[in-house]
Protein backbone atom coordinates (compact mmCIF):
# COMPACT_ATOMS: atom_id res chain seq x y z
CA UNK A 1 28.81 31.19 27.32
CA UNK A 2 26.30 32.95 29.51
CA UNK A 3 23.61 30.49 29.60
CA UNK A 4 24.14 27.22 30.85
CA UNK A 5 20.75 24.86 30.52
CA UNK A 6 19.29 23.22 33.78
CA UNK A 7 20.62 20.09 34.82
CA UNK A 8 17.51 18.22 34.44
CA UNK A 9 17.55 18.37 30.41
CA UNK A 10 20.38 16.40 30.48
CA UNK A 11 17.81 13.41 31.59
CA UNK A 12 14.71 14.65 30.23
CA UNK A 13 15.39 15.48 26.60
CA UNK A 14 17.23 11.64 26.00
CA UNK A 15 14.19 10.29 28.00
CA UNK A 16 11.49 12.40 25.81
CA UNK A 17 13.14 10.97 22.68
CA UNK A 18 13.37 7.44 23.83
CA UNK A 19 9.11 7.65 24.51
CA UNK A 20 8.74 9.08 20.99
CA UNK A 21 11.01 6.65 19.20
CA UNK A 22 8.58 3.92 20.44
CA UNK A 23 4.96 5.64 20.59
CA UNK A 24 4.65 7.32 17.37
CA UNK A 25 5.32 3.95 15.59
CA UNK A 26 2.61 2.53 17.98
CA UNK A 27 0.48 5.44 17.19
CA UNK A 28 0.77 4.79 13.66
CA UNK A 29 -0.10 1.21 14.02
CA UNK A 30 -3.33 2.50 16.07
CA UNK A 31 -4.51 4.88 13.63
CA UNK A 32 -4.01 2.70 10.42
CA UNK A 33 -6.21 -0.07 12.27
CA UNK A 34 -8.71 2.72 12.24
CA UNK A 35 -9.31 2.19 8.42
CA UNK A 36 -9.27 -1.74 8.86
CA UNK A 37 -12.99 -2.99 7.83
CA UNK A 38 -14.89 -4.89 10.52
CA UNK A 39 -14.78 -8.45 10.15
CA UNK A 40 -19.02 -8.24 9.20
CA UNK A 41 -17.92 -5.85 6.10
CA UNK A 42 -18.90 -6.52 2.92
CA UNK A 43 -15.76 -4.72 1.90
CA UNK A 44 -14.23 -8.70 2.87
CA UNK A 45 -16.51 -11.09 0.56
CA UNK A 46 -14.50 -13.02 -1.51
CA UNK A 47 -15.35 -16.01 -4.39
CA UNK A 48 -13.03 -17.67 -6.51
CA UNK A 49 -12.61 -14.77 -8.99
CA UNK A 50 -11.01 -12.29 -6.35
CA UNK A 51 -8.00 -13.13 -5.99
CA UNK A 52 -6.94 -13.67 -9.40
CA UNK A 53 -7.25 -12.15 -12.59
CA UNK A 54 -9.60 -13.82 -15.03
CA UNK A 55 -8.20 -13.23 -18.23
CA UNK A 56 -4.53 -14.08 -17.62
CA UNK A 57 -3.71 -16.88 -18.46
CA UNK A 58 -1.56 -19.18 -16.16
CA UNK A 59 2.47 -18.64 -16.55
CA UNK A 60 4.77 -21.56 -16.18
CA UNK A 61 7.66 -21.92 -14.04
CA UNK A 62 9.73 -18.94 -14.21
CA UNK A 63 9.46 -15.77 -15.83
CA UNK A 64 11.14 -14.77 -19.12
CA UNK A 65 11.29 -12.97 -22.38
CA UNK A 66 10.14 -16.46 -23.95
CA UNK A 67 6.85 -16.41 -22.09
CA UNK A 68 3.86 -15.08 -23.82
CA UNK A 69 2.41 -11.97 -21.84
CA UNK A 70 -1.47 -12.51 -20.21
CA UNK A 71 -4.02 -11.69 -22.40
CA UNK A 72 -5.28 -8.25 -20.75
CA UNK A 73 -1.55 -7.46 -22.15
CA UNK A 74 -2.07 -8.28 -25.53
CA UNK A 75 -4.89 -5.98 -26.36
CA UNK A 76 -4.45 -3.79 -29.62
CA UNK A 77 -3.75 -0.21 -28.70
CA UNK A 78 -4.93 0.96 -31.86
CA UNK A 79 -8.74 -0.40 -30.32
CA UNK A 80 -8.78 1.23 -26.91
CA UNK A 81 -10.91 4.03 -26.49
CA UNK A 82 -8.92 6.35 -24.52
CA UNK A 83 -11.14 9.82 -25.31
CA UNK A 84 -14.92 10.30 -26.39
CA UNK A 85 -15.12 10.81 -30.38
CA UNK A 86 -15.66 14.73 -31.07
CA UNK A 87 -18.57 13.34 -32.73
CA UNK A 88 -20.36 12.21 -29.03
């Protein structure tokens, strides 16, 4: 071996690491509360239809094979319009 490192990297490269293992989480944090809405937004109005669907219909205790499925579940595949008609 020729080249031998100084002896400072032996402090500074653990030390770098350490600073980066805790700011680029932090960083993260910072720049996803970046997209956050204000509090004033309109993006944040809620009633009592937002937070639940309105055409499911209410499940009872536990979930299993026996349940029926919501209604928005149910729909006929054969009656969805998935492309325009040729015709449009």
């Amino acid at each position: 071996i020729t080249y031998y490192p100084p002896k400072e990297w032996a402090f500074n490269i653990p030390l770098v690491a350490l600073i980066l293992f805790f700011a680029i989480p932090m960083a993260y944090v910072w720049l996803n509360s970046l997209t956050v809405p204000a509090n004033t937004s309109s993006d944040l109005l809620e009633d009592q239809y937002t937070r639940k669907p309105t055409t499911a219909i209410k499940l009872q205790k536990g979930i299993g094979p026996h349940l029926p499925l919501p209604e928005i579940c149910d729909l006929d595949p054969a009656g969805l319009v998935w492309y325009p008609s040729k015709s449009d």
